[in-house]
PDB file of N, CA and C in Angstrom:
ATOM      1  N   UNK A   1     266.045  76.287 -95.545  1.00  0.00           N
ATOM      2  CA  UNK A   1     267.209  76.300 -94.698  1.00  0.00           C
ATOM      3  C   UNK A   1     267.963  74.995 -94.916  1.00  0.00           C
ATOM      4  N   UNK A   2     269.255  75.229 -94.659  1.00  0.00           N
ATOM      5  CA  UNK A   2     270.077  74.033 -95.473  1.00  0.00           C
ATOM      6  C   UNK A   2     269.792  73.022 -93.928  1.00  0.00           C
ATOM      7  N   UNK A   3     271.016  72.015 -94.165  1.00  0.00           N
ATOM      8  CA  UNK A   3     271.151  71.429 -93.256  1.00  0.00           C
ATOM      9  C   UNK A   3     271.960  71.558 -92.399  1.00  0.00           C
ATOM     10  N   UNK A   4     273.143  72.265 -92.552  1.00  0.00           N
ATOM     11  CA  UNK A   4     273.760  72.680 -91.344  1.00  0.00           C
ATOM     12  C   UNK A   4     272.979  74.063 -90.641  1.00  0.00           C
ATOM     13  N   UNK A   5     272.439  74.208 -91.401  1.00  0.00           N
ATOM     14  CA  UNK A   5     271.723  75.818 -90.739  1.00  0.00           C
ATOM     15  C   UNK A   5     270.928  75.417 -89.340  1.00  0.00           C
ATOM     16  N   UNK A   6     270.270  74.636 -89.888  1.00  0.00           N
ATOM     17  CA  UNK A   6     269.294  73.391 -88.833  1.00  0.00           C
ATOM     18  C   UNK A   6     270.073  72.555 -87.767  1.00  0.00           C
ATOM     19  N   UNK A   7     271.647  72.509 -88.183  1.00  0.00           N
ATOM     20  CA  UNK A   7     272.142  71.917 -86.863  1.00  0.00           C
ATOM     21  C   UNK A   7     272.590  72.685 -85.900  1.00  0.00           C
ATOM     22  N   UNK A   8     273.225  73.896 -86.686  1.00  0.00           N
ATOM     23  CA  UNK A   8     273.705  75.150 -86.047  1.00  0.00           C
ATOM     24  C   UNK A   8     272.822  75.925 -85.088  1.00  0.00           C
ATOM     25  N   UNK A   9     271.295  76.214 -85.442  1.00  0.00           N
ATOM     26  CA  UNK A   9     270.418  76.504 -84.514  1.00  0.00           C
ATOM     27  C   UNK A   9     269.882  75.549 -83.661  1.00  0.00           C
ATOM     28  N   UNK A  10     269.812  74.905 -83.453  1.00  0.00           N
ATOM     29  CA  UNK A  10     269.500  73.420 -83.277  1.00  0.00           C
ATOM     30  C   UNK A  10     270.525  73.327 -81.837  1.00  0.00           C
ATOM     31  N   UNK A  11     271.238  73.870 -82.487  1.00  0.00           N
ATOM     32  CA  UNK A  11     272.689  73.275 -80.826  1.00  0.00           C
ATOM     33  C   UNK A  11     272.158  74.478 -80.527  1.00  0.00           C
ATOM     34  N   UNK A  12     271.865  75.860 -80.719  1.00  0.00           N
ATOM     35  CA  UNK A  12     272.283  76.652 -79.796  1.00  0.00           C
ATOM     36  C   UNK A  12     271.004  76.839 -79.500  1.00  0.00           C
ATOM     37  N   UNK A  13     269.889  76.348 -80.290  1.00  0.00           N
ATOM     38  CA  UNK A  13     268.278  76.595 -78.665  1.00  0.00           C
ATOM     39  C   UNK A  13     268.295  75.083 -77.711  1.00  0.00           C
ATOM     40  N   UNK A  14     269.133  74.242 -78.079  1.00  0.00           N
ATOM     41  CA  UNK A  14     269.530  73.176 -77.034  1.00  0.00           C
ATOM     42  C   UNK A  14     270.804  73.970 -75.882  1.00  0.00           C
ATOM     43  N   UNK A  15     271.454  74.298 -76.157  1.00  0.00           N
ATOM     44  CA  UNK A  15     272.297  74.887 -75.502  1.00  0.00           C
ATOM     45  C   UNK A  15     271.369  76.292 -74.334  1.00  0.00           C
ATOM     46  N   UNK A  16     270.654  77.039 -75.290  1.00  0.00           N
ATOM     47  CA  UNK A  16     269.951  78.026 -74.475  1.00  0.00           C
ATOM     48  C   UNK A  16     269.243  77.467 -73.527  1.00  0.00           C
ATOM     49  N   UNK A  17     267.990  76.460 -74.217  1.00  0.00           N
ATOM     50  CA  UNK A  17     267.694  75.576 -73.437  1.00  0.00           C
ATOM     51  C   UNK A  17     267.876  74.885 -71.893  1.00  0.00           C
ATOM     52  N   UNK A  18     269.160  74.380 -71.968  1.00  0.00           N
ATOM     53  CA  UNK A  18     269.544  73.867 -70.909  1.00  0.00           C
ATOM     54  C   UNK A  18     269.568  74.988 -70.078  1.00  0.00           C
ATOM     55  N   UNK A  19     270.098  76.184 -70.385  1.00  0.00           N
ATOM     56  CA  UNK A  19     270.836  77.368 -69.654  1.00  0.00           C
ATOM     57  C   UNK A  19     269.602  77.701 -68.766  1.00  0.00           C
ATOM     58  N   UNK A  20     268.851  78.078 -69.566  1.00  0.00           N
ATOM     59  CA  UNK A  20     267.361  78.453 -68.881  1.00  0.00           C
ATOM     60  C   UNK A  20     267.150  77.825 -67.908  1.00  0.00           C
ATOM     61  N   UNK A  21     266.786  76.108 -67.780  1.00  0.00           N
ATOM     62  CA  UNK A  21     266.489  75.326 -67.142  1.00  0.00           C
ATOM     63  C   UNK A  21     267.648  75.386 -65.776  1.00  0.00           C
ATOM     64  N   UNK A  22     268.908  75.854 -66.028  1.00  0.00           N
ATOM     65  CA  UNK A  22     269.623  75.805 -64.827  1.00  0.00           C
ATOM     66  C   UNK A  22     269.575  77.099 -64.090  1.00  0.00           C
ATOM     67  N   UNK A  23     269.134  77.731 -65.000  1.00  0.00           N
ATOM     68  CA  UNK A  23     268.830  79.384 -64.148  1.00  0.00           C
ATOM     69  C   UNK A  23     267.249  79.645 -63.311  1.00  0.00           C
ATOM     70  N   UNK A  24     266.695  78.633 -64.169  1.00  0.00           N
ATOM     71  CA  UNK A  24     265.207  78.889 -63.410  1.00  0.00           C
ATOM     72  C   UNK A  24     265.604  77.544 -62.404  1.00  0.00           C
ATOM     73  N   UNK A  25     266.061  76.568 -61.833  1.00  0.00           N
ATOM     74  CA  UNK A  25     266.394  75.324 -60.805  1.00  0.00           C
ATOM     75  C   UNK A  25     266.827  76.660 -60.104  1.00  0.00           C
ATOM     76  N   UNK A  26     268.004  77.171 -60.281  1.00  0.00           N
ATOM     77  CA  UNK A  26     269.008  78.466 -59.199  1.00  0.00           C
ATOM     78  C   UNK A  26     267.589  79.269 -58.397  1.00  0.00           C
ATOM     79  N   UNK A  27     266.974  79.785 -59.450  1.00  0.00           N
ATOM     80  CA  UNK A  27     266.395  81.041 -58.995  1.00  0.00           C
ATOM     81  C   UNK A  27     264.550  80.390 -58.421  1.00  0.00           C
ATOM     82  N   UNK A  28     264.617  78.995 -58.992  1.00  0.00           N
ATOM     83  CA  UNK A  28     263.323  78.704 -57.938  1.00  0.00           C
ATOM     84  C   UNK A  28     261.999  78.860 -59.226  1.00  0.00           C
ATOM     85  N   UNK A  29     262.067  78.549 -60.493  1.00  0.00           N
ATOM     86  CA  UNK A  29     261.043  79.713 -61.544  1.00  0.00           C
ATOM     87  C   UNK A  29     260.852  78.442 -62.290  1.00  0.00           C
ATOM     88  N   UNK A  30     259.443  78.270 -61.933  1.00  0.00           N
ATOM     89  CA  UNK A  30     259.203  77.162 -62.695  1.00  0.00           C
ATOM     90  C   UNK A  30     258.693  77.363 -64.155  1.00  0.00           C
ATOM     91  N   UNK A  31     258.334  78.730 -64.297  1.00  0.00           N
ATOM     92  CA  UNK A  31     258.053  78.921 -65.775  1.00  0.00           C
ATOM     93  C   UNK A  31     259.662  79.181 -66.554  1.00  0.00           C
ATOM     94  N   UNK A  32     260.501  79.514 -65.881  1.00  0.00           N
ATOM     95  CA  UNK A  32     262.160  79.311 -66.929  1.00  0.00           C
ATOM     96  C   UNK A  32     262.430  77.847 -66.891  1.00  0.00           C
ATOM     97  N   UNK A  33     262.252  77.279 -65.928  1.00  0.00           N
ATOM     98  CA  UNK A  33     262.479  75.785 -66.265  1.00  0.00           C
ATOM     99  C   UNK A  33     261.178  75.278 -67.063  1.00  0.00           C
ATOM    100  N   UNK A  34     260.516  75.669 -67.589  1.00  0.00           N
ATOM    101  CA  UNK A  34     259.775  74.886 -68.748  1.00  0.00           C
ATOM    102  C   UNK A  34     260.112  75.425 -69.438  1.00  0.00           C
ATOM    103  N   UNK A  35     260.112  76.939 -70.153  1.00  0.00           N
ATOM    104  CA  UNK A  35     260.662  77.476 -71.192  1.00  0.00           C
ATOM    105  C   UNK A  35     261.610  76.667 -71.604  1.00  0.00           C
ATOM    106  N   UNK A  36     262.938  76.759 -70.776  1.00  0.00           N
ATOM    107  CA  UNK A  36     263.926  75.972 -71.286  1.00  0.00           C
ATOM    108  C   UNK A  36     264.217  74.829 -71.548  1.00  0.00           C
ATOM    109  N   UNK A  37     263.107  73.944 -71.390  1.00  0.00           N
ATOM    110  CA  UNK A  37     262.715  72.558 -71.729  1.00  0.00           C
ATOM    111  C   UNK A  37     262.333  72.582 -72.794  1.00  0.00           C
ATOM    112  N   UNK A  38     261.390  73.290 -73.260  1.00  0.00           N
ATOM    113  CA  UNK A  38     260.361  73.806 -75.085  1.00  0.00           C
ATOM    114  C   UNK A  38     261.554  74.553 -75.300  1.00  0.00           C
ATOM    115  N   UNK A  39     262.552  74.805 -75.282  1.00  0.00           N
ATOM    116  CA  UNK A  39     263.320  75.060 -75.640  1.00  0.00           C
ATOM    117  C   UNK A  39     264.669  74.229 -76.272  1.00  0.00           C
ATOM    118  N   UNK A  40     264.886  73.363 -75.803  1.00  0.00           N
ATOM    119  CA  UNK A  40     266.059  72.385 -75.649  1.00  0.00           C
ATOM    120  C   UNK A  40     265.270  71.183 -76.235  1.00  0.00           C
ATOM    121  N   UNK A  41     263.573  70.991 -76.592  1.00  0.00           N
ATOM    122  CA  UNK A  41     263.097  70.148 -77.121  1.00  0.00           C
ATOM    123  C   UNK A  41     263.348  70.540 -78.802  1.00  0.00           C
ATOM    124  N   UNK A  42     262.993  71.939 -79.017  1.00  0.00           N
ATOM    125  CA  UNK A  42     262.942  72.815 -79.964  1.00  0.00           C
ATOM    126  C   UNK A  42     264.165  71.838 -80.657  1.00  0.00           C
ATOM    127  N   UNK A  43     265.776  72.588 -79.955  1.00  0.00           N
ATOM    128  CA  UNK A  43     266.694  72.236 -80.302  1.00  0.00           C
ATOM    129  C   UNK A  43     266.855  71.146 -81.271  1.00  0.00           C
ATOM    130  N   UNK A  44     266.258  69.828 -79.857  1.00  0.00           N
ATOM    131  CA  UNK A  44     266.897  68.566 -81.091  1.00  0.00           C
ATOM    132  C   UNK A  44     265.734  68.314 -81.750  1.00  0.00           C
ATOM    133  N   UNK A  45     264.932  68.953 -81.951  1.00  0.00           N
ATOM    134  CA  UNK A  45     263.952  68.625 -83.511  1.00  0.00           C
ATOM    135  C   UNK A  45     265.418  69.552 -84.696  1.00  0.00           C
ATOM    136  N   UNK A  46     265.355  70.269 -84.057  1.00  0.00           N
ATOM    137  CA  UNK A  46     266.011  71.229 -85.717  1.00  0.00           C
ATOM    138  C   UNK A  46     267.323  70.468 -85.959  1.00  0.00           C
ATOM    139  N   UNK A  47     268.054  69.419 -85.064  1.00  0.00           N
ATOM    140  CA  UNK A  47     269.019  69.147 -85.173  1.00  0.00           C
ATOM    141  C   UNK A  47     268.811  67.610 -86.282  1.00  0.00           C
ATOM    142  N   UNK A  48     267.703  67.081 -85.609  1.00  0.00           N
ATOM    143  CA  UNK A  48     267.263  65.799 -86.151  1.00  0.00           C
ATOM    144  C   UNK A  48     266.665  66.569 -88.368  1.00  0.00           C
ATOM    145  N   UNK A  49     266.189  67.700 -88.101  1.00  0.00           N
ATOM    146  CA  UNK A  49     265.927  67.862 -89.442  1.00  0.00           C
ATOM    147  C   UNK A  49     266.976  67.900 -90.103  1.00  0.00           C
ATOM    148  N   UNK A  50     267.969  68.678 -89.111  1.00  0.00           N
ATOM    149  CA  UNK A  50     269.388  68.295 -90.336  1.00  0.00           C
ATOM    150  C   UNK A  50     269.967  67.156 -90.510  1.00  0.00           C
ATOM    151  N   UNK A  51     269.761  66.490 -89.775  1.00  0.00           N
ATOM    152  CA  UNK A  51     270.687  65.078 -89.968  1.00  0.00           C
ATOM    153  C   UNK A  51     269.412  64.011 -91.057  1.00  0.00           C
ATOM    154  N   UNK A  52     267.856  65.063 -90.918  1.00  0.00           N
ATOM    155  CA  UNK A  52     267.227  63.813 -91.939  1.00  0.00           C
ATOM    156  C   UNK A  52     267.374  64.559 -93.226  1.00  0.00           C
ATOM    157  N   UNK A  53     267.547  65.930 -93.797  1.00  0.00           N
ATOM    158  CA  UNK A  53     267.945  66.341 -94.425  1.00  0.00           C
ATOM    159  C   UNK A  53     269.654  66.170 -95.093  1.00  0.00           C
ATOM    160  N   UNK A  54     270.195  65.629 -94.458  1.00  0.00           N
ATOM    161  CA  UNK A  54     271.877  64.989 -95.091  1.00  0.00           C
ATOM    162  C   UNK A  54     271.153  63.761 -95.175  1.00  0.00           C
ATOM    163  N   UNK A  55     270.842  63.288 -94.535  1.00  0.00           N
ATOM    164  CA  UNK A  55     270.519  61.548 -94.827  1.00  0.00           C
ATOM    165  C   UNK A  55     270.071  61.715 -96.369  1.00  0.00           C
ATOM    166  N   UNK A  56     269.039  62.777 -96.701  1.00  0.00           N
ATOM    167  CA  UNK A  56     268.076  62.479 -97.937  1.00  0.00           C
ATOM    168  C   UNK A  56     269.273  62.606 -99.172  1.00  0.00           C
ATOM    169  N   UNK A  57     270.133  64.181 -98.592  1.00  0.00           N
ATOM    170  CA  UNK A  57     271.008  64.414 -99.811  1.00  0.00           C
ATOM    171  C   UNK A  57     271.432  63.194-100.036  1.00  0.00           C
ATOM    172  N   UNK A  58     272.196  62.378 -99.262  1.00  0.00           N
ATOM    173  CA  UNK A  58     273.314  61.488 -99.459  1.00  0.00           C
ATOM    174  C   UNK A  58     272.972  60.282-100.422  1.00  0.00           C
ATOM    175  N   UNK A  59     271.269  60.060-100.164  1.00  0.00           N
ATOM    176  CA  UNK A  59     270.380  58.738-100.455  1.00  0.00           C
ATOM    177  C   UNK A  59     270.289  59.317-101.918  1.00  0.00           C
ATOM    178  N   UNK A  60     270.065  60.613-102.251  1.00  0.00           N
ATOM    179  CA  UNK A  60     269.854  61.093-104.022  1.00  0.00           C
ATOM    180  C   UNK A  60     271.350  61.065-104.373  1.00  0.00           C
ATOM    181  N   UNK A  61     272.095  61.128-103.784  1.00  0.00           N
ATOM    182  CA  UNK A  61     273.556  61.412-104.147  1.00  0.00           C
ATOM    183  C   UNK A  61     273.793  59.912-104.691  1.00  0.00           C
ATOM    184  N   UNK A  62     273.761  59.045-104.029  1.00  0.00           N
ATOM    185  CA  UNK A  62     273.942  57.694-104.217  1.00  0.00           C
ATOM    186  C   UNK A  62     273.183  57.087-105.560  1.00  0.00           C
ATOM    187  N   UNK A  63     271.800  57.526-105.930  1.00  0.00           N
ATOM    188  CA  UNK A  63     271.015  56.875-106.330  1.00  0.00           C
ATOM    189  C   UNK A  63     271.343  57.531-107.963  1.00  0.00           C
ATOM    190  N   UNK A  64     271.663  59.009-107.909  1.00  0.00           N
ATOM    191  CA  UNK A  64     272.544  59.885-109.218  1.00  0.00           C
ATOM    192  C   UNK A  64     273.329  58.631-109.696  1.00  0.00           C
ATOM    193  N   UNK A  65     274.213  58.410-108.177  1.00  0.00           N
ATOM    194  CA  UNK A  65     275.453  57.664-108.865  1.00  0.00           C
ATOM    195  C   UNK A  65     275.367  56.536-109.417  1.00  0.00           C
ATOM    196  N   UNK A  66     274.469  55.559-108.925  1.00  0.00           N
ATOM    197  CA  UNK A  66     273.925  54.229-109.240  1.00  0.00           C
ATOM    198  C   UNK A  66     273.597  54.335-110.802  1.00  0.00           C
ATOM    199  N   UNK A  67     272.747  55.696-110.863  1.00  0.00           N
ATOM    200  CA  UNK A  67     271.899  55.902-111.956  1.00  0.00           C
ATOM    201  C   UNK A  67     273.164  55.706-113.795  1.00  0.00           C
ATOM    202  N   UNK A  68     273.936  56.498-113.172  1.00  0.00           N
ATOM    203  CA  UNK A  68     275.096  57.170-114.040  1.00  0.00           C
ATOM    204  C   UNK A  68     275.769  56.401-114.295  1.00  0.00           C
ATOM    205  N   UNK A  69     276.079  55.225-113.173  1.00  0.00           N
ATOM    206  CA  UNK A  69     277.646  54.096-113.526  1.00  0.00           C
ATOM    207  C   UNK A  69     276.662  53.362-114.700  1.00  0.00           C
ATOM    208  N   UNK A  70     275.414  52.786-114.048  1.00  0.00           N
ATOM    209  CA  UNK A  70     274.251  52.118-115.177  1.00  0.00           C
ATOM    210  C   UNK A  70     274.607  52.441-116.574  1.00  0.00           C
ATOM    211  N   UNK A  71     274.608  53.628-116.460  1.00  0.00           N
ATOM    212  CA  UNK A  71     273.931  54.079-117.917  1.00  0.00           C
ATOM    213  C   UNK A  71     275.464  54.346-118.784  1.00  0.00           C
ATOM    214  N   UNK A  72     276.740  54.019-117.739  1.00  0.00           N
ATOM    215  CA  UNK A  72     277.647  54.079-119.101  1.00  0.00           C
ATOM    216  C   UNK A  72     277.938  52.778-119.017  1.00  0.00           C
TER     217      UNK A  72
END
């Protein structure tokens, strides 16, 4: 999975996440308010993989380039 794929899901089980957690506070449900906590934790892991996944592209991207100016 690329890296925006990972940010894109990423916001929206953070987003579900929260939702849960404000529907189980409303309705009194302490198992929707944890769900939606392991949920919204979920989130920013997949969000953090994409942003360490661009970090990596960018670091080989750089290091191509380093490689290439070198060598002419």
């Amino acid at each position: 999975m690329g890296s925006t794929a990972d940010k894109i899901k990423g916001n929206a089980n953070e987003a579900m996440g929260k939702a849960k957690q404000g529907i189980g506070e409303a309705t009194g449900s302490d198992r929707l308010k944890g769900e939606g906590a392991v949920q919204e934790v979920k989130g920013k892991g997949q969000k953090a993989m994409g942003d360490a996944k661009d970090a990596a592209k960018d670091a080989v991207d750089r290091a191509a380039a380093s490689a290439k100016r070198a060598a002419d």
